[in-house]
PDB file of N, CA and C in Angstrom:
ATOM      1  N   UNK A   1      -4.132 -15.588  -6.338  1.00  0.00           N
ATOM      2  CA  UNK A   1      -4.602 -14.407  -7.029  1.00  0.00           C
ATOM      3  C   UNK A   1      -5.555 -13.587  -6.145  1.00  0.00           C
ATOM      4  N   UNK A   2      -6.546 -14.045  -5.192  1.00  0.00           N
ATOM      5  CA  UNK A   2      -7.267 -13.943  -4.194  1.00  0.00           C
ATOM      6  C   UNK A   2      -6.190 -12.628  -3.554  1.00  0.00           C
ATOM      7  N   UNK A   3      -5.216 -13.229  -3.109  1.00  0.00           N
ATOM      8  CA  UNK A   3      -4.878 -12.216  -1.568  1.00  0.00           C
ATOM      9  C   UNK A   3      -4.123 -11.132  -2.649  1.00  0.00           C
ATOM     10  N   UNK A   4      -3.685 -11.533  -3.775  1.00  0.00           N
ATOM     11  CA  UNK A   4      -3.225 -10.148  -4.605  1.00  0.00           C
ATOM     12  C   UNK A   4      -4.507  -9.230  -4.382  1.00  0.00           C
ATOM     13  N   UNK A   5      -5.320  -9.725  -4.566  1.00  0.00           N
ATOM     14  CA  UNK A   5      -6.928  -8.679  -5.036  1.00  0.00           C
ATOM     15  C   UNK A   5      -6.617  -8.216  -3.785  1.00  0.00           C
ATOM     16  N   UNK A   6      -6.972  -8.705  -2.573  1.00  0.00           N
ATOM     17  CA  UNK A   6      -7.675  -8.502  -1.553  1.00  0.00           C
ATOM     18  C   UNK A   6      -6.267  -6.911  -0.819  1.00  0.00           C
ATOM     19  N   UNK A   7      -5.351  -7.564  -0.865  1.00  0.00           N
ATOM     20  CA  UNK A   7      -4.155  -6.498  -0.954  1.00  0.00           C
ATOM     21  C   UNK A   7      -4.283  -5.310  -1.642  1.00  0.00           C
ATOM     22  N   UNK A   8      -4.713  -5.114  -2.989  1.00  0.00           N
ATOM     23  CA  UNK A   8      -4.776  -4.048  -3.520  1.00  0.00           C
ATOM     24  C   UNK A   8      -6.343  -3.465  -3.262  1.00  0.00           C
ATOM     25  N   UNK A   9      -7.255  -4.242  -2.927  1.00  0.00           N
ATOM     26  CA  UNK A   9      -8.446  -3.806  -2.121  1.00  0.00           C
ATOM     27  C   UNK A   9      -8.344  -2.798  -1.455  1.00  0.00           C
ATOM     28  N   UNK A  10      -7.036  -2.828  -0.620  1.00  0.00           N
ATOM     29  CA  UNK A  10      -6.596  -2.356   1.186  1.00  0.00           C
ATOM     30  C   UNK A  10      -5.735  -1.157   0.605  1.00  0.00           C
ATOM     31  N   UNK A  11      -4.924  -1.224  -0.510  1.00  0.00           N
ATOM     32  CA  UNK A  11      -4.706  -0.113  -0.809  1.00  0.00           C
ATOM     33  C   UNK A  11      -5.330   0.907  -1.329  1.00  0.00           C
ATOM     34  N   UNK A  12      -5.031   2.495  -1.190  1.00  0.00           N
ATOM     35  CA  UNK A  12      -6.111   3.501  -2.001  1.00  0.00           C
ATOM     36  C   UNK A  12      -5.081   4.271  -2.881  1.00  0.00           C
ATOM     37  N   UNK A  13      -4.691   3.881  -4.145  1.00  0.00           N
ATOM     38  CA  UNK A  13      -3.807   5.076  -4.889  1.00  0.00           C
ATOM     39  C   UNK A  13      -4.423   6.348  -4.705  1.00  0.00           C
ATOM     40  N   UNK A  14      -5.564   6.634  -4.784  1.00  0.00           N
ATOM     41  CA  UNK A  14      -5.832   8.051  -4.744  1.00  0.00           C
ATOM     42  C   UNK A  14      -5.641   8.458  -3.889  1.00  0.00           C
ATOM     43  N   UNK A  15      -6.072   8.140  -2.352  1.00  0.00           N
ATOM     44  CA  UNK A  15      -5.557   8.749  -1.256  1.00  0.00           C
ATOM     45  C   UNK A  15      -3.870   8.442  -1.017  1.00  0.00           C
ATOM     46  N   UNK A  16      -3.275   7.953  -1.812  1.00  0.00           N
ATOM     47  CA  UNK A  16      -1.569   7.922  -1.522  1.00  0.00           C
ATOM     48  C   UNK A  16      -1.010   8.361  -2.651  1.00  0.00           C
ATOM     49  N   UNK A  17      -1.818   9.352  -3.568  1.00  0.00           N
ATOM     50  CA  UNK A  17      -1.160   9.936  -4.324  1.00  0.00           C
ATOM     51  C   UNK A  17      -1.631  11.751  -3.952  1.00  0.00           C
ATOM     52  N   UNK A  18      -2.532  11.657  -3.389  1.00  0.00           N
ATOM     53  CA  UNK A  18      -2.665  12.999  -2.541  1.00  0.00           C
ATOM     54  C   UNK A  18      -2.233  13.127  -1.254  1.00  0.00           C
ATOM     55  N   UNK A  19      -2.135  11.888  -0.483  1.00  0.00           N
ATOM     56  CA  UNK A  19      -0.797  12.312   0.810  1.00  0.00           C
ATOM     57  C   UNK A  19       0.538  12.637   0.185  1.00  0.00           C
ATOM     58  N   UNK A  20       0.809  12.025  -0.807  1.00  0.00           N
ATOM     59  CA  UNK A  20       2.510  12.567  -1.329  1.00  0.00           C
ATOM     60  C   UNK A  20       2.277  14.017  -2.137  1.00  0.00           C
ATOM     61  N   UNK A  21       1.258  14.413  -2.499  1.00  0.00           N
ATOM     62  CA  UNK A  21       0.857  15.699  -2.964  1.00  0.00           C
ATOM     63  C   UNK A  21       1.136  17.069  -2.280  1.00  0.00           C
ATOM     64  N   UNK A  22       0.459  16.118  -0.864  1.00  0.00           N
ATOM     65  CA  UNK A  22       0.711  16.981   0.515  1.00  0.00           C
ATOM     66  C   UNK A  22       1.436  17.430   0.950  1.00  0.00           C
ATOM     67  N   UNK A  23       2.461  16.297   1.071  1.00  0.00           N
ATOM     68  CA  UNK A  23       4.482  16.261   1.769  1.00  0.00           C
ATOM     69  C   UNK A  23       4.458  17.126   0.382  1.00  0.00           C
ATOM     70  N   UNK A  24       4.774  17.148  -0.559  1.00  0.00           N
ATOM     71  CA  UNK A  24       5.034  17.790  -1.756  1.00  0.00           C
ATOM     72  C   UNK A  24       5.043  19.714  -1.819  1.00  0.00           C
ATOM     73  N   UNK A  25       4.177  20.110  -1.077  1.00  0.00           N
ATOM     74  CA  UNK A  25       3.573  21.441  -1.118  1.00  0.00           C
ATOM     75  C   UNK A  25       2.315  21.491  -0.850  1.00  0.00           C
ATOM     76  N   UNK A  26       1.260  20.439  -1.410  1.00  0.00           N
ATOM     77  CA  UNK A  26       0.398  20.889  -1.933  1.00  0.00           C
ATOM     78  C   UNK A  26      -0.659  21.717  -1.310  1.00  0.00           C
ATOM     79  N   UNK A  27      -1.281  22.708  -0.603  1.00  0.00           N
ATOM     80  CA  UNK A  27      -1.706  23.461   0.319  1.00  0.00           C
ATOM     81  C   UNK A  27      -3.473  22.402   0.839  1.00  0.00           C
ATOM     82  N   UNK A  28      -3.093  22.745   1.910  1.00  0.00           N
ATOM     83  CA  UNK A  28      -3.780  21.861   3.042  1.00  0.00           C
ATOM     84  C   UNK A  28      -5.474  21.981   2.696  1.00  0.00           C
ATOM     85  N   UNK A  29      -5.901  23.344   2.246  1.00  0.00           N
ATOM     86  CA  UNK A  29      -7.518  23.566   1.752  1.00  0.00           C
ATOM     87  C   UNK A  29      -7.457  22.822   0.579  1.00  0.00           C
ATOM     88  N   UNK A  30      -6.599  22.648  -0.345  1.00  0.00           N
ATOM     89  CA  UNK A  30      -6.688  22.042  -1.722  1.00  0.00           C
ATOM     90  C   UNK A  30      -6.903  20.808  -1.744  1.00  0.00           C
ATOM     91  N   UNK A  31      -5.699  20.166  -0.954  1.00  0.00           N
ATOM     92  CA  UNK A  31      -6.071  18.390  -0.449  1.00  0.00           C
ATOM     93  C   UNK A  31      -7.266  17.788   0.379  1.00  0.00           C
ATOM     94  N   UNK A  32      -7.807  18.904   0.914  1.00  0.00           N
ATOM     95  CA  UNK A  32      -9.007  18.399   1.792  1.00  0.00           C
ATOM     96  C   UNK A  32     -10.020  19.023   0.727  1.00  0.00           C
ATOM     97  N   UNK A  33     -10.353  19.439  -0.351  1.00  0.00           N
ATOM     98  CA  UNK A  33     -11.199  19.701  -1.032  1.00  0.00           C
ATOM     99  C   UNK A  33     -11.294  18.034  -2.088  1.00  0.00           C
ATOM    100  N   UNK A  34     -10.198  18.052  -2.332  1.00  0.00           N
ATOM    101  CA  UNK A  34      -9.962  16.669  -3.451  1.00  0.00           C
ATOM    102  C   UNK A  34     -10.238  15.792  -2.503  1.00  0.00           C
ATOM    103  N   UNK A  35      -9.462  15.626  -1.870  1.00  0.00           N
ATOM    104  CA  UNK A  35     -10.021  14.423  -0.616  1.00  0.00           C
ATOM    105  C   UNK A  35     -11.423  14.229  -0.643  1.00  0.00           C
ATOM    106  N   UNK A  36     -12.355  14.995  -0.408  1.00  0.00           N
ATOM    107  CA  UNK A  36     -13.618  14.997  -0.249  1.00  0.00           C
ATOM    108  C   UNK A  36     -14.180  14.909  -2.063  1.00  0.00           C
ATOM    109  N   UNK A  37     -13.758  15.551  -2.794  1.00  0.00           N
ATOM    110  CA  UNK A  37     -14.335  14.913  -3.568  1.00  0.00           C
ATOM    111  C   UNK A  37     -14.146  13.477  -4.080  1.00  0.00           C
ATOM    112  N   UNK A  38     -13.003  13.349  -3.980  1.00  0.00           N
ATOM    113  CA  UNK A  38     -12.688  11.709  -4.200  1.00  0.00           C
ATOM    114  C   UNK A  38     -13.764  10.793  -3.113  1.00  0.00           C
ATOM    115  N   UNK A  39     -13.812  11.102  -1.933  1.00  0.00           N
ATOM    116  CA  UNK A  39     -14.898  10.396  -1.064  1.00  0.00           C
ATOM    117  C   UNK A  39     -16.120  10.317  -1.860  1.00  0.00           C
ATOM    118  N   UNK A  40     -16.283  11.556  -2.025  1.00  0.00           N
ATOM    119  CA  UNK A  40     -18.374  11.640  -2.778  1.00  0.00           C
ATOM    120  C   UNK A  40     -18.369  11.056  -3.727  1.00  0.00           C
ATOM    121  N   UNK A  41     -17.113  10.579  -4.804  1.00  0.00           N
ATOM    122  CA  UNK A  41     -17.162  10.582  -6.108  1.00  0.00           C
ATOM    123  C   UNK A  41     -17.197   8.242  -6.043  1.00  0.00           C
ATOM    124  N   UNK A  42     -16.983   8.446  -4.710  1.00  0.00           N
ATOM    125  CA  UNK A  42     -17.023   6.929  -4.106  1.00  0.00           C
ATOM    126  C   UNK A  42     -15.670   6.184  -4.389  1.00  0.00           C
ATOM    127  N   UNK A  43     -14.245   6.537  -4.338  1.00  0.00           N
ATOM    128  CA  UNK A  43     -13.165   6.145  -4.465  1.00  0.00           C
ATOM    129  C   UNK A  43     -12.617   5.465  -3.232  1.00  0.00           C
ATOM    130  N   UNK A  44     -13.302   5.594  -2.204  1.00  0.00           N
ATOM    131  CA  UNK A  44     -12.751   5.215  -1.256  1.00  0.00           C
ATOM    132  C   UNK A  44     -13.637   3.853  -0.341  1.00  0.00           C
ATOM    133  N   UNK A  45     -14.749   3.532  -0.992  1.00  0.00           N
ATOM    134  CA  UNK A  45     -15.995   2.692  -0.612  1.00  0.00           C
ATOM    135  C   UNK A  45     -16.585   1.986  -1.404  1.00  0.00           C
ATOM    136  N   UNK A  46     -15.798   0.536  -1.843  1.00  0.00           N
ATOM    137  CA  UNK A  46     -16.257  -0.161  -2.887  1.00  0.00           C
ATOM    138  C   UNK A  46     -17.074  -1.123  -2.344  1.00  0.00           C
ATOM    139  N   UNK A  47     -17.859  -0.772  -1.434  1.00  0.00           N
ATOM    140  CA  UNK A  47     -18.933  -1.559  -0.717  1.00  0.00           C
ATOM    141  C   UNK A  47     -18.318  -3.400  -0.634  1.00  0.00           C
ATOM    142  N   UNK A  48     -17.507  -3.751  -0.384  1.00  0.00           N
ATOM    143  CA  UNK A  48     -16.828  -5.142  -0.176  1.00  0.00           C
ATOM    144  C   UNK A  48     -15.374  -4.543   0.564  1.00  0.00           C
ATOM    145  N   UNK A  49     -14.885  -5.563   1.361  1.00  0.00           N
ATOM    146  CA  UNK A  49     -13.583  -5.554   1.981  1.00  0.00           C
ATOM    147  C   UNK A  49     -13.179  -6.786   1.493  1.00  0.00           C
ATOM    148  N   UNK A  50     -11.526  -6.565   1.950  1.00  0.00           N
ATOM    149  CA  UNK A  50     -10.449  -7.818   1.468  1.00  0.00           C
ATOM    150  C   UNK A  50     -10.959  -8.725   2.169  1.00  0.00           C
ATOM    151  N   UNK A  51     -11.508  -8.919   3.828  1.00  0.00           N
ATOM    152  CA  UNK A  51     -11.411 -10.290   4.122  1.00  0.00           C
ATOM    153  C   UNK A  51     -12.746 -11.019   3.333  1.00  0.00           C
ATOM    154  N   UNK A  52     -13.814 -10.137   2.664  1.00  0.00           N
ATOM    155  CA  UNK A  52     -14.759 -10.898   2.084  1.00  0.00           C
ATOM    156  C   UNK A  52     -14.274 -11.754   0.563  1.00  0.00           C
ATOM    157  N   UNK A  53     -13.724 -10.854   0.164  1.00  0.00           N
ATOM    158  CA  UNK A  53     -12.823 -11.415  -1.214  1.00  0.00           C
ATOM    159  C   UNK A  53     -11.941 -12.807  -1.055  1.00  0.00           C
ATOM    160  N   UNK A  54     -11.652 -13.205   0.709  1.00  0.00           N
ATOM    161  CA  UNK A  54     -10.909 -13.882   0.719  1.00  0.00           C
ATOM    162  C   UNK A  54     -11.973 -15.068   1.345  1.00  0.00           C
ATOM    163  N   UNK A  55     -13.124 -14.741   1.419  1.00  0.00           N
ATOM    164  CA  UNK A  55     -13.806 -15.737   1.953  1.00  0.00           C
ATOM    165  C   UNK A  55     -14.004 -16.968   0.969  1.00  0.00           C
ATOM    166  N   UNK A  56     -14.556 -18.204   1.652  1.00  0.00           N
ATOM    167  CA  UNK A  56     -14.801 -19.195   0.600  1.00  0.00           C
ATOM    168  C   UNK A  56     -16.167 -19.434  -0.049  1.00  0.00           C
ATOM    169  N   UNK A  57     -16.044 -18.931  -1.038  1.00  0.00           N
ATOM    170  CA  UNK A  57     -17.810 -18.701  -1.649  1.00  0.00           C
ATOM    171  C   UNK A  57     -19.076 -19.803  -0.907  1.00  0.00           C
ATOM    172  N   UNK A  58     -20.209 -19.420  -0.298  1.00  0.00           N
ATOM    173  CA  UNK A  58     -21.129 -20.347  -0.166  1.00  0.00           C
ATOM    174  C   UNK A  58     -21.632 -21.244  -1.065  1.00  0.00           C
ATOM    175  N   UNK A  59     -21.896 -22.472  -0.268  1.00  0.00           N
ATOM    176  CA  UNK A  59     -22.531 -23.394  -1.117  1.00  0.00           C
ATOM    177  C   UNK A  59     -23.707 -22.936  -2.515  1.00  0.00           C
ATOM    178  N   UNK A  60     -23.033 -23.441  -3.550  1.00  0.00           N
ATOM    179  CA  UNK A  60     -23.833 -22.618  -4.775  1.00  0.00           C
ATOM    180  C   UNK A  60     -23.571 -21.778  -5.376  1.00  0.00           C
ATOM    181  N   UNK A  61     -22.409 -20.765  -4.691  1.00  0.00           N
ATOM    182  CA  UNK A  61     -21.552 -19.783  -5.516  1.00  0.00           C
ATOM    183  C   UNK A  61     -20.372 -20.317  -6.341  1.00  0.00           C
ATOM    184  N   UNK A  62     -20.176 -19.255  -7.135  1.00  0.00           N
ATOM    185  CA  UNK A  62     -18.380 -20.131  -7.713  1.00  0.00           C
ATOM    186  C   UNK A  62     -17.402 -18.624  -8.084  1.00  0.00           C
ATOM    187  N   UNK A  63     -16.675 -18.625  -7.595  1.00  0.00           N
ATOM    188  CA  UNK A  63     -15.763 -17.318  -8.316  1.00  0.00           C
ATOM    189  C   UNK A  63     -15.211 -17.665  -9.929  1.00  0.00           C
ATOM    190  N   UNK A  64     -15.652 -16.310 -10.529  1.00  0.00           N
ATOM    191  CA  UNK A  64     -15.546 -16.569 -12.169  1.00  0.00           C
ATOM    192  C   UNK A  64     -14.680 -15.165 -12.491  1.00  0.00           C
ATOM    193  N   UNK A  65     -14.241 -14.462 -11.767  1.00  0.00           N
ATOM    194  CA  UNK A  65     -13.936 -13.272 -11.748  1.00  0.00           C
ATOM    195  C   UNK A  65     -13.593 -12.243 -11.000  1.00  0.00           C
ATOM    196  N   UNK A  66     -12.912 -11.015 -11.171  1.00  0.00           N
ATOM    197  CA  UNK A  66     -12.820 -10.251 -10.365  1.00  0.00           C
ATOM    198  C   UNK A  66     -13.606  -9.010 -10.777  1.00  0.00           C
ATOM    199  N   UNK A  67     -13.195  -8.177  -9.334  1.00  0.00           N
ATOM    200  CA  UNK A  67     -14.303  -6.756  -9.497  1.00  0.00           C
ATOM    201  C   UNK A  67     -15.215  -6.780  -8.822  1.00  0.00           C
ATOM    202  N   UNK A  68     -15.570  -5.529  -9.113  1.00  0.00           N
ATOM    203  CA  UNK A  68     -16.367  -4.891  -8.105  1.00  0.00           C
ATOM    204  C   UNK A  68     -18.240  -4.937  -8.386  1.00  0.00           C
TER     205      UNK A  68
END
């Protein structure tokens, strides 16, 4: 269940639903406006990466869950 998480960690729907926006038409000032707000709005920086998710908790921790 681990490397499922850590996999969809690595993916960004929002940024791969505004690159296909792009190929699509969508005009180049428009996508770099959303782009950036999606950045500020913190969609792209969930302060953890996959290989930490995949680490083995330290002595004293226990995984009970997922998320952020």
């Amino acid at each position: 269940m681990f490397r499922v998480y850590a996999k969809a960690r690595d993916f960004n729907n929002v940024k791969a639903t505004l690159d296909a926006l792009l190929e699509d038409g969508l005009p180049k000032e428009i996508y770099l406006k959303y782009l950036k707000e999606a950045e500020d709005l913190g969609f792209f920086d969930n302060g953890f990466s996959s290989s930490e998710i995949l680490q083995v908790p330290p002595p004293g921790y226990d995984r009970y869950g997922f998320g952020p």
